[in-house]
N, C-alpha and C. Protein backbone atom coordinates (compact mmCIF):
# COMPACT_ATOMS: atom_id res chain seq x y z
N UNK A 1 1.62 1.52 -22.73
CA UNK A 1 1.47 0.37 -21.85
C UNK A 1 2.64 0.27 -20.87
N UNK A 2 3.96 0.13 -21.48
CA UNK A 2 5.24 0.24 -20.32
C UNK A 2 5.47 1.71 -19.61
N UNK A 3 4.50 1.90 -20.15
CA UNK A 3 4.58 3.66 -19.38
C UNK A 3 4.04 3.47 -17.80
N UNK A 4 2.86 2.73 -18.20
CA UNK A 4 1.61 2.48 -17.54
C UNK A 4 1.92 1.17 -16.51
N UNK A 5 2.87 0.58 -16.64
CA UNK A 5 3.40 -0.20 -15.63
C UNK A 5 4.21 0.71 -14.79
N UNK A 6 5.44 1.28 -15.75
CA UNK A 6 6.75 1.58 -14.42
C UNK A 6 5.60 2.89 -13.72
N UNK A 7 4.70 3.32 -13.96
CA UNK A 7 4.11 4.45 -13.56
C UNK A 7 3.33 4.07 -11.76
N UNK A 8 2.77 2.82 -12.50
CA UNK A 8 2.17 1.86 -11.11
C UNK A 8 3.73 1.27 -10.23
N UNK A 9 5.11 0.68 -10.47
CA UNK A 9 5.51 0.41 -9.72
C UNK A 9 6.30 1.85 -8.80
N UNK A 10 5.65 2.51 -9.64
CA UNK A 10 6.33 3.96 -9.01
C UNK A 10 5.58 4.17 -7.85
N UNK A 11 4.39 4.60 -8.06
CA UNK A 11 2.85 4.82 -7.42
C UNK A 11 3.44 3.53 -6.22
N UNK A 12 3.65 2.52 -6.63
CA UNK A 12 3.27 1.31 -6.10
C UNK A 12 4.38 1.32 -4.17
N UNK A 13 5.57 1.78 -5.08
CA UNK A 13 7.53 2.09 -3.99
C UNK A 13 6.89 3.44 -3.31
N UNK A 14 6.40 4.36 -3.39
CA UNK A 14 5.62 5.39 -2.71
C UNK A 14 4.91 5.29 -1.81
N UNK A 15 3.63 4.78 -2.16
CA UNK A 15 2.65 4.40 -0.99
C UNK A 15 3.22 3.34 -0.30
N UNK A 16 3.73 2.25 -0.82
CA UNK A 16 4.60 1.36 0.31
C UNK A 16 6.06 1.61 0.98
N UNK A 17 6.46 2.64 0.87
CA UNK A 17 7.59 3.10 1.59
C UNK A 17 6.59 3.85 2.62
N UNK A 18 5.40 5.14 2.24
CA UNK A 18 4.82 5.61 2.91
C UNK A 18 3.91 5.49 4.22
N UNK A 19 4.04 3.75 3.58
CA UNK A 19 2.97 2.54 4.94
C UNK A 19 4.23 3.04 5.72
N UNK A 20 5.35 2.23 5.34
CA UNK A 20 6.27 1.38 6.32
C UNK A 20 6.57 2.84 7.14
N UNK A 21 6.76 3.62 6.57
CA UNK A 21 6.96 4.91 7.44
C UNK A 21 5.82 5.28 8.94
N UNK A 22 4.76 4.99 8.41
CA UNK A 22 3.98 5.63 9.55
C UNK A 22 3.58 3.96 10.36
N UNK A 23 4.46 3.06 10.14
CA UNK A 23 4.00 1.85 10.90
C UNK A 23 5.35 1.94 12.48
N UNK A 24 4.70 1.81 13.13
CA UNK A 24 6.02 1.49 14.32
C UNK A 24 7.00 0.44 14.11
N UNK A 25 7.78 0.64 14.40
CA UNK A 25 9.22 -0.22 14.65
C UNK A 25 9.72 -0.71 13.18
N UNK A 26 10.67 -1.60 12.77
CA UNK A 26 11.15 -2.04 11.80
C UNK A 26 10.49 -2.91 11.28
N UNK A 27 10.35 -3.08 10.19
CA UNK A 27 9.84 -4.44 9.29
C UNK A 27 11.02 -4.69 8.39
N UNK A 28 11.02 -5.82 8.53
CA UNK A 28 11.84 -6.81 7.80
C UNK A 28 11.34 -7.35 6.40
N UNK A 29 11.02 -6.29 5.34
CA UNK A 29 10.67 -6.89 4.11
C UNK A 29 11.25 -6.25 3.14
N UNK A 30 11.42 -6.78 1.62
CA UNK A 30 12.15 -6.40 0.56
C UNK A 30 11.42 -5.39 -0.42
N UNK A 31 12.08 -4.74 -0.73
CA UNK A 31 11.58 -3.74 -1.41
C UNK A 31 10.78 -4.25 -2.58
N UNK A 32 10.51 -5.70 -2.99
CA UNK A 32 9.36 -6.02 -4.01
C UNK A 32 8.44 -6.17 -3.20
N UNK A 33 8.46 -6.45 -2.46
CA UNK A 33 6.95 -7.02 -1.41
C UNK A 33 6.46 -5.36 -1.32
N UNK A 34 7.27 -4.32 -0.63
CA UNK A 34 7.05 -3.32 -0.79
C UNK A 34 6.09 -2.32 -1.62
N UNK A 35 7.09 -2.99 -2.82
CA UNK A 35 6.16 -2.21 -4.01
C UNK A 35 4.58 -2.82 -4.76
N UNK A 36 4.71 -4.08 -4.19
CA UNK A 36 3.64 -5.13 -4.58
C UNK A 36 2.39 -4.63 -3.55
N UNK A 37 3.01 -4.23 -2.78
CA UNK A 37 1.62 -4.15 -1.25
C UNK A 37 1.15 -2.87 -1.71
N UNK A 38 2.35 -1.84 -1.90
CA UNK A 38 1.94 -0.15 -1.88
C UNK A 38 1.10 -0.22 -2.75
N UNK A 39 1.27 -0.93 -4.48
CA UNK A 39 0.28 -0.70 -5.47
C UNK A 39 -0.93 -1.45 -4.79
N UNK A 40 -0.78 -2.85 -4.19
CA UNK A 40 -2.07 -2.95 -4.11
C UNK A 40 -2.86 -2.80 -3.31
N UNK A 41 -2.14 -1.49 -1.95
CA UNK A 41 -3.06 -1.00 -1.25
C UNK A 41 -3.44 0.22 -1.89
N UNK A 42 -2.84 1.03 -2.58
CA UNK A 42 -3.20 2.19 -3.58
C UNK A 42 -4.76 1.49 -4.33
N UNK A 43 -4.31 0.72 -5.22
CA UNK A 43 -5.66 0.17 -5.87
C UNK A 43 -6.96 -0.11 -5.16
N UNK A 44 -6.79 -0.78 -3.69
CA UNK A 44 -8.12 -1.17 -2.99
C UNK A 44 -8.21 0.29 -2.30
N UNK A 45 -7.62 0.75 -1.65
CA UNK A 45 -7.72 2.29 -0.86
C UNK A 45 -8.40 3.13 -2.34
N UNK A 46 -8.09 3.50 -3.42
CA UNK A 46 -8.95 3.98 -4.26
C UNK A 46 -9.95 3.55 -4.42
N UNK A 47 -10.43 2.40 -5.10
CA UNK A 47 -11.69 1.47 -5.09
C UNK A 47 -12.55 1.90 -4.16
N UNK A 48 -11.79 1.60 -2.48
CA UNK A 48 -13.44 1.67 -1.45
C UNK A 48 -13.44 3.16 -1.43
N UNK A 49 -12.70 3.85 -1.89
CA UNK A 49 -12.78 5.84 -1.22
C UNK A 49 -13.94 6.32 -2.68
N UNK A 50 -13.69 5.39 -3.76
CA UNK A 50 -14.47 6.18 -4.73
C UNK A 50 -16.10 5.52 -4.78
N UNK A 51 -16.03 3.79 -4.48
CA UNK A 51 -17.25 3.09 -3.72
C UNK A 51 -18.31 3.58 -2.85
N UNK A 52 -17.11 4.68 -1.69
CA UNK A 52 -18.25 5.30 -0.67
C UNK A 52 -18.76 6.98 -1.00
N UNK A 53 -18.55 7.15 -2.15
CA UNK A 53 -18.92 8.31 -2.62
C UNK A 53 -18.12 9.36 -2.77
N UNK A 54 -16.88 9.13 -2.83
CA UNK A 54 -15.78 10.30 -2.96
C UNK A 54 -15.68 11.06 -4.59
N UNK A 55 -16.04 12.38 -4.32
CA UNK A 55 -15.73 13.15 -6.16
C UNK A 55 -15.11 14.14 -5.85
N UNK A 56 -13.83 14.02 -6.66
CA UNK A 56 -13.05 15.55 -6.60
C UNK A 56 -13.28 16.22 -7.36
N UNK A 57 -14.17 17.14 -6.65
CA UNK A 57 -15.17 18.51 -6.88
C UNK A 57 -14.31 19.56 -7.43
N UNK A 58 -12.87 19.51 -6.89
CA UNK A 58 -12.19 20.87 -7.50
C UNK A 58 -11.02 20.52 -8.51
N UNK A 59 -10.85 19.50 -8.38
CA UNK A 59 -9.85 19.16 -9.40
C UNK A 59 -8.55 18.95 -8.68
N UNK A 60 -7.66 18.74 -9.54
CA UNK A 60 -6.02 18.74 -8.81
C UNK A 60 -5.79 17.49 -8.26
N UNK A 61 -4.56 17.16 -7.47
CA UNK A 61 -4.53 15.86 -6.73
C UNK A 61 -5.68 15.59 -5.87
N UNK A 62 -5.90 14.13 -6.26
CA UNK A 62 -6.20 13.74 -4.90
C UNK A 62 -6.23 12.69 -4.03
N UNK A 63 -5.94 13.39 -2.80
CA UNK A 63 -5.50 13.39 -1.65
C UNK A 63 -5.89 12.57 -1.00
N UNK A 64 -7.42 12.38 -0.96
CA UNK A 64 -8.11 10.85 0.00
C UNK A 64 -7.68 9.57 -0.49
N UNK A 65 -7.93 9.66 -1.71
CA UNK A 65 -7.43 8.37 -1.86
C UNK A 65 -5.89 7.83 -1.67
N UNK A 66 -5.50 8.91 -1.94
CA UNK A 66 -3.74 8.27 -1.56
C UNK A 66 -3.27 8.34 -0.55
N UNK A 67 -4.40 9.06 0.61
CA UNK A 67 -3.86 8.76 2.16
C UNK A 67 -4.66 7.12 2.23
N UNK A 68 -5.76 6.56 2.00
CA UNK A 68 -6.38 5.63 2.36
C UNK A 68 -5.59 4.70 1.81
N UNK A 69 -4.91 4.90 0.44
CA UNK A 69 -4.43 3.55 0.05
C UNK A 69 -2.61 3.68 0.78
N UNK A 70 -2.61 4.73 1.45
CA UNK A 70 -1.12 4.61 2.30
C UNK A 70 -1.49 3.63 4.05
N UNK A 71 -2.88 4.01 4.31
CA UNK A 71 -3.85 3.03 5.30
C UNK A 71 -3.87 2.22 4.89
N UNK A 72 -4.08 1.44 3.60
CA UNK A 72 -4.63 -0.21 3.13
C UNK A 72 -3.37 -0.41 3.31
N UNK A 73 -2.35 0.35 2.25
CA UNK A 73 -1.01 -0.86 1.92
C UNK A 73 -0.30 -1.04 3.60
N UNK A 74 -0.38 0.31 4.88
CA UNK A 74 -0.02 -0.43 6.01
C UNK A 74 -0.57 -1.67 6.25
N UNK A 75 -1.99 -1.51 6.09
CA UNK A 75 -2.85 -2.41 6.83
C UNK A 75 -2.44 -4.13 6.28
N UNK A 76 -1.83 -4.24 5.10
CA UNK A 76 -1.68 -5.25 4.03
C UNK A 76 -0.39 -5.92 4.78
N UNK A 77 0.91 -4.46 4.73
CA UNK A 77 2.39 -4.83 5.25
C UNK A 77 1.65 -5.50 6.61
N UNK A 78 1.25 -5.23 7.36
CA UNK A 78 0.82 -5.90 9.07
C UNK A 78 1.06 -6.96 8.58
N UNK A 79 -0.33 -7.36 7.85
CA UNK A 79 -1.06 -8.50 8.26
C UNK A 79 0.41 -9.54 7.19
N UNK A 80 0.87 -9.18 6.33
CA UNK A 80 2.19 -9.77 5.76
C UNK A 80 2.74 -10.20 6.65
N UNK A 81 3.64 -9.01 7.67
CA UNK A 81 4.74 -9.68 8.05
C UNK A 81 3.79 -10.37 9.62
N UNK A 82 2.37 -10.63 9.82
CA UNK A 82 2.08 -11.41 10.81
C UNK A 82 2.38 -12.82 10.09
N UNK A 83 1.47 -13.03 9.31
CA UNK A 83 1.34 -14.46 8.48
C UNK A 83 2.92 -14.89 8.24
N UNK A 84 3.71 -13.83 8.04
CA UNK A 84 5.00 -14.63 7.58
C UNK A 84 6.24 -15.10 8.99
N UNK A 85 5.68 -13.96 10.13
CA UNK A 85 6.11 -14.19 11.33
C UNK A 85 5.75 -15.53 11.92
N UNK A 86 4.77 -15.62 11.91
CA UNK A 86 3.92 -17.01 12.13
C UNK A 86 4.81 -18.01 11.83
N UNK A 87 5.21 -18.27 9.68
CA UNK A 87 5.33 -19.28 9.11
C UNK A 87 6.96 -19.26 9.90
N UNK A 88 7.46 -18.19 10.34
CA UNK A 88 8.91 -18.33 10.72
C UNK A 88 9.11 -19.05 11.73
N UNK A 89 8.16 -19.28 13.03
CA UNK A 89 8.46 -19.44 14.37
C UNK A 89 7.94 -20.54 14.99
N UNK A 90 7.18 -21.31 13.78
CA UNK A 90 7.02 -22.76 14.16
C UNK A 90 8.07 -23.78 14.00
N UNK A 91 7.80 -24.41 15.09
CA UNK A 91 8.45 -25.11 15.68
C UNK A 91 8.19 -26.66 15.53
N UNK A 92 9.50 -27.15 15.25
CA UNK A 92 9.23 -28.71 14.64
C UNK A 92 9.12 -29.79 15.71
């Protein structure tokens, strides 16, 4: 079971370092938000890749899904640091 956690926050600092990498410019977030987004764009990026019919036919890594869930967890960091940009810049 604690295998099976630090294994996901591993999985998790990977794909979300891997967003922030292919996203333009700097983001301003902490490496838990990080690892919180990467796992849970890993998890939904697997989900819809195996949903729309994905089978690895030959075995070994794979590859679709952990590029798609490196697509979700960007897609997740965005829409984060929009909503939190937002909550920053209102004005009293």
């Amino acid at each position: 079971m604690i295998g099976t956690i630090i294994s996901a926050l591993v999985v998790g600092l990977i794909i979300g370092a891997l967003a922030r990498l292919v996203m333009p410019g700097k983001q301003d977030i902490g490496i838990l938000m990080t690892i919180g987004l990467g796992a849970l764009g890993s998890l939904i990026g697997s989900w819809a890749t195996y949903q729309l019919g994905y089978h690895n036919a030959n075995g070994g890594w794979e590859i679709i899904p952990f590029v798609v869930g490196i697509a979700v967890a960007a897609g997740l960091i965005a829409v984060y640091l929009a909503v939190r940009g937002r909550s920053h810049h209102v004005t009293h």
